[in-house]
Protein backbone atom coordinates (compact mmCIF):
# COMPACT_ATOMS: atom_id res chain seq x y z
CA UNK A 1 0.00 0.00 0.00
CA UNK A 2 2.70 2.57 0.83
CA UNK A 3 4.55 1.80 -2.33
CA UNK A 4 1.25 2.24 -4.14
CA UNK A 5 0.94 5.72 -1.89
CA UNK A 6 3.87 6.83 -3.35
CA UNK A 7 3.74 6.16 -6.68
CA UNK A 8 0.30 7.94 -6.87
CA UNK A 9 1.87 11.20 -5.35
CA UNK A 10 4.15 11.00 -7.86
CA UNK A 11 2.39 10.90 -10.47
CA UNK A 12 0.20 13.53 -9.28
CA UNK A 13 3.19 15.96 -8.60
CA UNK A 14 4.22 15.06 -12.35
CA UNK A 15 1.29 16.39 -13.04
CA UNK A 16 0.78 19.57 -11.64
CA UNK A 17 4.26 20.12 -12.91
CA UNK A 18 2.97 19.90 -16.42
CA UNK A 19 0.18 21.89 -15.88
CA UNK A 20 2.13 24.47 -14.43
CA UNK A 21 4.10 23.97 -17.41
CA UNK A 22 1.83 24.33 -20.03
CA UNK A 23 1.28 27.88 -21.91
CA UNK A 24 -1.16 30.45 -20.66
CA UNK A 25 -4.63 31.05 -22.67
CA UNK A 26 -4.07 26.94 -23.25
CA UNK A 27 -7.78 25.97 -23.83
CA UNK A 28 -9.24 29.16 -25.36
CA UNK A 29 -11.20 29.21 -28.40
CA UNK A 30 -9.17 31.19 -31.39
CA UNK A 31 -10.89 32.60 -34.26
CA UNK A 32 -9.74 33.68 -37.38
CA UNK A 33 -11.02 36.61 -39.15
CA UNK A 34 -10.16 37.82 -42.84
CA UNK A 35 -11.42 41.55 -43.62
CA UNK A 36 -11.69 44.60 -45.45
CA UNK A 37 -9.31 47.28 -44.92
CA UNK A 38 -11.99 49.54 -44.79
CA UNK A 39 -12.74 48.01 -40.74
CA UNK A 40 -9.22 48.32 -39.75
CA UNK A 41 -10.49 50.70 -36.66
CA UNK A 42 -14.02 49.86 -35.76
CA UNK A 43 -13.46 45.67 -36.04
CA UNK A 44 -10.47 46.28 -33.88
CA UNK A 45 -13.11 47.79 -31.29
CA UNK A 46 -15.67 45.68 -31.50
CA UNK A 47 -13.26 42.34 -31.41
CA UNK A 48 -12.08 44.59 -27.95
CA UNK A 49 -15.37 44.51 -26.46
CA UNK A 50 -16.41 40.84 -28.00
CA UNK A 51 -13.43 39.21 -26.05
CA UNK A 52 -14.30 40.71 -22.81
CA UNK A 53 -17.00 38.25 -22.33
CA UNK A 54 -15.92 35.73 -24.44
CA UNK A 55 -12.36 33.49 -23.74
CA UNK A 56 -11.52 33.92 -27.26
CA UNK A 57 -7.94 35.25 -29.44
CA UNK A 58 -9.37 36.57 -32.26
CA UNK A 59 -6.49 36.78 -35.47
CA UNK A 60 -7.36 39.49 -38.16
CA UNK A 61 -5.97 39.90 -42.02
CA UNK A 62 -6.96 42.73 -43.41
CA UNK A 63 -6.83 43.46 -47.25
CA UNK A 64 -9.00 44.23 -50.46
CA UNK A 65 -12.73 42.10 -50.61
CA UNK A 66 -11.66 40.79 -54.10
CA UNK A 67 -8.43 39.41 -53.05
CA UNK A 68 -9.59 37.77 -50.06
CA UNK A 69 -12.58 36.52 -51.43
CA UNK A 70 -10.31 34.74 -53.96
CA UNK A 71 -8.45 33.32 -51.78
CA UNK A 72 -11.46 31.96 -49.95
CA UNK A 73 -12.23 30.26 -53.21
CA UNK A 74 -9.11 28.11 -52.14
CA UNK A 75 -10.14 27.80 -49.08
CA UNK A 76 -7.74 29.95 -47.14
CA UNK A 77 -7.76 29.09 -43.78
CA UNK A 78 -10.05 31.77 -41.80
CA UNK A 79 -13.38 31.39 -40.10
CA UNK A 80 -15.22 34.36 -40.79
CA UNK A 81 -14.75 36.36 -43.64
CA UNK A 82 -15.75 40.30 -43.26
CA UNK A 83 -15.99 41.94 -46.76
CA UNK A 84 -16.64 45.57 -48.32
CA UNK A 85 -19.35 44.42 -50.74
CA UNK A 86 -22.01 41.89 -49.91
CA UNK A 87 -22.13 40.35 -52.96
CA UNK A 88 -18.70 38.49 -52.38
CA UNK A 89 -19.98 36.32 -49.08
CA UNK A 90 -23.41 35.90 -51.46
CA UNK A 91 -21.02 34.28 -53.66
CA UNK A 92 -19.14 32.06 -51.44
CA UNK A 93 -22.66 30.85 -50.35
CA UNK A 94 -23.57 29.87 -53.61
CA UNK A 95 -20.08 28.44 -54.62
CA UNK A 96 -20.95 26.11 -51.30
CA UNK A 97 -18.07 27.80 -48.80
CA UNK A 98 -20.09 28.92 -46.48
CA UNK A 99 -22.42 28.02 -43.62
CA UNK A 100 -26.00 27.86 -44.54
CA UNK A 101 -26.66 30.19 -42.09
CA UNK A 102 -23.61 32.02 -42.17
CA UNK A 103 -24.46 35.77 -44.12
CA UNK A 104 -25.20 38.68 -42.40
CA UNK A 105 -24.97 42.52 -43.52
CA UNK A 106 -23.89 44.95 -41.04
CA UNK A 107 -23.27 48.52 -42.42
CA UNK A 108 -22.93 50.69 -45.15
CA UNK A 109 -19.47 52.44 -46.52
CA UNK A 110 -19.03 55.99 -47.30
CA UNK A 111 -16.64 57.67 -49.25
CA UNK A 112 -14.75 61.13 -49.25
CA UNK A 113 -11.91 62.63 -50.57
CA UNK A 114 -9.35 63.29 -48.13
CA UNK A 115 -5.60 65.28 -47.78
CA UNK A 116 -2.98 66.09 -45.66
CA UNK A 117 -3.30 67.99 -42.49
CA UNK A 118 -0.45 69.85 -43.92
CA UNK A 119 -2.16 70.35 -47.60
CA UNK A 120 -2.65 73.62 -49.26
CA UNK A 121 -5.79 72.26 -51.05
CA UNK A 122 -9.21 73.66 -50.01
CA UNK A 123 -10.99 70.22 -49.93
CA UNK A 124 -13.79 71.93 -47.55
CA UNK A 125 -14.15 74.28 -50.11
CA UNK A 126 -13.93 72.63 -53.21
CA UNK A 127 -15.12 69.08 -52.32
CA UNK A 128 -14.59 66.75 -55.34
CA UNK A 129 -13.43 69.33 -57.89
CA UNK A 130 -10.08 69.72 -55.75
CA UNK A 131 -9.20 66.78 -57.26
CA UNK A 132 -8.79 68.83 -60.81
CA UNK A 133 -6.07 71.54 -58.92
CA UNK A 134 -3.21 71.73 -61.38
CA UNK A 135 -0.75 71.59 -58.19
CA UNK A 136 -2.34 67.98 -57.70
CA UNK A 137 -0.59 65.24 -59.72
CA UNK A 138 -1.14 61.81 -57.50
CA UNK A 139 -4.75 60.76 -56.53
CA UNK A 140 -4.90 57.76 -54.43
CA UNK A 141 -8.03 55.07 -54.74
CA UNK A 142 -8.18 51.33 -53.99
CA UNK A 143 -7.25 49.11 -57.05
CA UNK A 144 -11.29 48.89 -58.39
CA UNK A 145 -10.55 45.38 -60.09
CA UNK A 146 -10.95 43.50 -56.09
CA UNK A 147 -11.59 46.38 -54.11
CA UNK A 148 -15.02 47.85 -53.74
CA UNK A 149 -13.79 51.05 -52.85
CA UNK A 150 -12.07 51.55 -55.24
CA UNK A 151 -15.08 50.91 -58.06
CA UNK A 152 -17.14 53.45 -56.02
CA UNK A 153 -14.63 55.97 -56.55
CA UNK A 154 -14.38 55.49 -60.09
CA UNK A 155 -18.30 55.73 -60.17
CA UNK A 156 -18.21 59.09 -57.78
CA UNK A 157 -16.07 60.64 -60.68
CA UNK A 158 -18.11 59.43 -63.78
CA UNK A 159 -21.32 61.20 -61.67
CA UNK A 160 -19.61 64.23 -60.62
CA UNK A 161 -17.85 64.95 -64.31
CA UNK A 162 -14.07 64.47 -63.16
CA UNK A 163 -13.33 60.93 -64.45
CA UNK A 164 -12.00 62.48 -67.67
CA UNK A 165 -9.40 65.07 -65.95
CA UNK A 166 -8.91 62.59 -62.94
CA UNK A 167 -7.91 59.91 -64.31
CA UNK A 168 -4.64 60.27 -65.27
CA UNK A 169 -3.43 61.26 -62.00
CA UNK A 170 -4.68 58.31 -60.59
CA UNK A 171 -2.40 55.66 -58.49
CA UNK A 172 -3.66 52.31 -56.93
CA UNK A 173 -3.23 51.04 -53.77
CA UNK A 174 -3.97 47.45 -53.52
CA UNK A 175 -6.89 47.93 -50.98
CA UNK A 176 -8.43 51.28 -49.19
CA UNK A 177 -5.72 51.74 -46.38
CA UNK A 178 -3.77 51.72 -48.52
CA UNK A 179 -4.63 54.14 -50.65
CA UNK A 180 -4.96 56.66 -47.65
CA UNK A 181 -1.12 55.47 -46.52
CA UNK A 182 -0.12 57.25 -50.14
CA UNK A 183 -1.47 60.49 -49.07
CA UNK A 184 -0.05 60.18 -45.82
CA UNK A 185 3.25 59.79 -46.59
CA UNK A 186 3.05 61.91 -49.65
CA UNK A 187 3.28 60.03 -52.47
CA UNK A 188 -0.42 60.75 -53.48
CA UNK A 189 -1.52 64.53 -53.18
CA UNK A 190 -4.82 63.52 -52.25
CA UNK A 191 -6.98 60.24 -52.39
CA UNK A 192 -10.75 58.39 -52.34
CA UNK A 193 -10.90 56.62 -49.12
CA UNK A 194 -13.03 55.13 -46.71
CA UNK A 195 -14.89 57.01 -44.17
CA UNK A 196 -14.24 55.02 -41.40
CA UNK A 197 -10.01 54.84 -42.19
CA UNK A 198 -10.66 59.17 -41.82
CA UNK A 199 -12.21 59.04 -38.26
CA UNK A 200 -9.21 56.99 -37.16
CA UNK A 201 -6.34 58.62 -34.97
CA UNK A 202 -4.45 58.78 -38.12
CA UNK A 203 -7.33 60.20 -40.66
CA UNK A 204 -8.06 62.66 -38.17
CA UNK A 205 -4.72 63.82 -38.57
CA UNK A 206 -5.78 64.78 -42.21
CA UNK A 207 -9.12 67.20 -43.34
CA UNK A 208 -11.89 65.44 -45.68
CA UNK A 209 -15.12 66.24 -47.67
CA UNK A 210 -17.57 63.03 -47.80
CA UNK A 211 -19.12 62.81 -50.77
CA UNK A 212 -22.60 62.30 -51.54
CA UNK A 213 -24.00 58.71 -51.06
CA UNK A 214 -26.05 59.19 -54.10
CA UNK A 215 -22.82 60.06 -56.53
CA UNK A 216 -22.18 55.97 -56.40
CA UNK A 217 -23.73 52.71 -55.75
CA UNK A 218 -24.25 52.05 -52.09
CA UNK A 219 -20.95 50.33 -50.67
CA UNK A 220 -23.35 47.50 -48.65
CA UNK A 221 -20.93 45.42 -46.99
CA UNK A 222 -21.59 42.10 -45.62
CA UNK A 223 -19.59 39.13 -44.09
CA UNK A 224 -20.46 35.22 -43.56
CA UNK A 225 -18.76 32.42 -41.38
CA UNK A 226 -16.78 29.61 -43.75
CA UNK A 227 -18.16 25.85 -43.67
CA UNK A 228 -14.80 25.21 -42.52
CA UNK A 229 -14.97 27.53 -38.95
CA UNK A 230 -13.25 25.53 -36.47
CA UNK A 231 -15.39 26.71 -34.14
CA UNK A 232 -19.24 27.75 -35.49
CA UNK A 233 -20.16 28.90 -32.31
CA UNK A 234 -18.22 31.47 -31.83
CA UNK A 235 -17.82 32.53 -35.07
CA UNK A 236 -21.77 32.76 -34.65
CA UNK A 237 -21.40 34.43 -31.33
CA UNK A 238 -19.35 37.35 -32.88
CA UNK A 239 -21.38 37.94 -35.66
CA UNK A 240 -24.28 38.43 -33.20
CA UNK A 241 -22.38 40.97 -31.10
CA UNK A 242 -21.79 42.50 -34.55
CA UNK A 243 -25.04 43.13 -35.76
CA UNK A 244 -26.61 43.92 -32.64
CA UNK A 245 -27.68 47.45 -31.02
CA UNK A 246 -23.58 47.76 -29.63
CA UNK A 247 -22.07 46.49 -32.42
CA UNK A 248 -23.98 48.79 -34.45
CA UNK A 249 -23.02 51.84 -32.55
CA UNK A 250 -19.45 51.04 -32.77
CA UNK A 251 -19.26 50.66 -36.75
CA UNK A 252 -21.34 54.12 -36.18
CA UNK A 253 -18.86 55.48 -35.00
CA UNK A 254 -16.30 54.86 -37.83
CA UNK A 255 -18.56 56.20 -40.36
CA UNK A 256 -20.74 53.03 -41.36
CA UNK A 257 -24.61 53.74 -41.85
CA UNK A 258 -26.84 50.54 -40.84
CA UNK A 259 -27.41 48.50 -43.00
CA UNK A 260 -31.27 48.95 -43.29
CA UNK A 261 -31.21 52.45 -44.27
């Protein structure tokens, strides 16, 4: 019996020792995000507030819709996908890549034109038109062949009469942020960007006009959870917390409009 007494202490201090041993957050559920640009601010705020109640690591790649939708095509490893225009989760759905109740809208892009803090260009004044000032030569949008912001720029400039004299000056960045990093470090004299990439700490730094919603087609932007989610249920858990009253006020705050407007 005491040999048995001791061998069973033994084992049991062998085994707090792993445990002591093994890393911290062992256990915890880890989710895998791949998103627009566009949510570089307000997802990083609402994945803040999410993980507060939920023991979850949350891992975020940020790029253009187009490019991460293809790459969802080949089944890129990610849980949830969060894109710029609806109409790429609608077609994961039907290609069979996504949960069957995986789609959910929650807000609405906006647009404006946006410079330096330091610029000399009136963009309060002049709104879109400041993008014809002969001392402008770079204009910064997203690339519009896989990034939705970047179409809606080109769209905003067909409706407003500038495509013509704009478009030589334009340069592409291969999503939104992108786009507004070329301004920012001066390689652009002004560019198209996102709303919600302006009302960051670093936009602010810069002045904007927004333009008008109806000079393009609405930027509705959507998301869905992959079949392949290693874990559904939180995956489903965060897109609840995303589309609900908070989660709404947060993308609010970066410049999204709900989605039902």
């Amino acid at each position: 019996m005491r040999r048995i007494s001791i061998a069973l202490c033994l084992a049991l201090l062998c085994a707090a020792a792993a445990c002591r041993s093994s890393p911290p957050g062992g256990g915890r559920v880890r989710l895998r995000i791949a998103a627009a640009s566009d949510l570089n601010a307000a997802l990083g705020e609402i994945i803040a507030r999410f993980t507060v109640q939920h023991a979850v690591d949350v891992d975020v790649t940020y790029g253009s819709s187009g490019t991460l939708f293809q790459q969802l095509t080949k089944q890129a490893p990610f849980d949830m996908y969060f894109s710029a225009d609806v109409d790429y989760p609608r077609r994961l759905a039907q290609g069979g890549y996504t949960l069957a109740d995986g789609d959910f809208e929650y807000g609405i892009g906006r647009l404006v034109v946006w410079v330096a803090g330091s610029s000399a260009l009136d963009v309060s004044r002049d709104g879109q038109r400041v993008l014809t000032d002969m001392s402008e030569h770079h204009v910064a949008i997203a690339k519009p062949e896989h990034a939705p912001y970047g179409r809606a720029a080109i769209a905003a400039l067909k409706t407003a009469g500038l495509e013509t004299a704009v478009r030589p000056k334009l340069v592409n960045g291969e999503n939104v942020a992108q786009a507004l990093q070329f301004v920012q470090s001066g390689a652009a004299d002004a560019g198209i960007v996102a709303l919600s990439l302006a009302l960051t700490p670093g936009g602010k730094s810069g002045r904007w006009f927004e333009i008008p919603q109806t000079d393009y087609p609405a930027l509705r932007q959507g998301g869905t959870i992959l079949k392949w989610a290693a874990d559904p249920a939180t995956a489903r858990a965060l897109r609840a917390f995303v589309i609900s009253a908070d989660g709404r006020t947060i993308l609010q705050q970066f410049g999204f409009s709900p989605p039902d407007q």
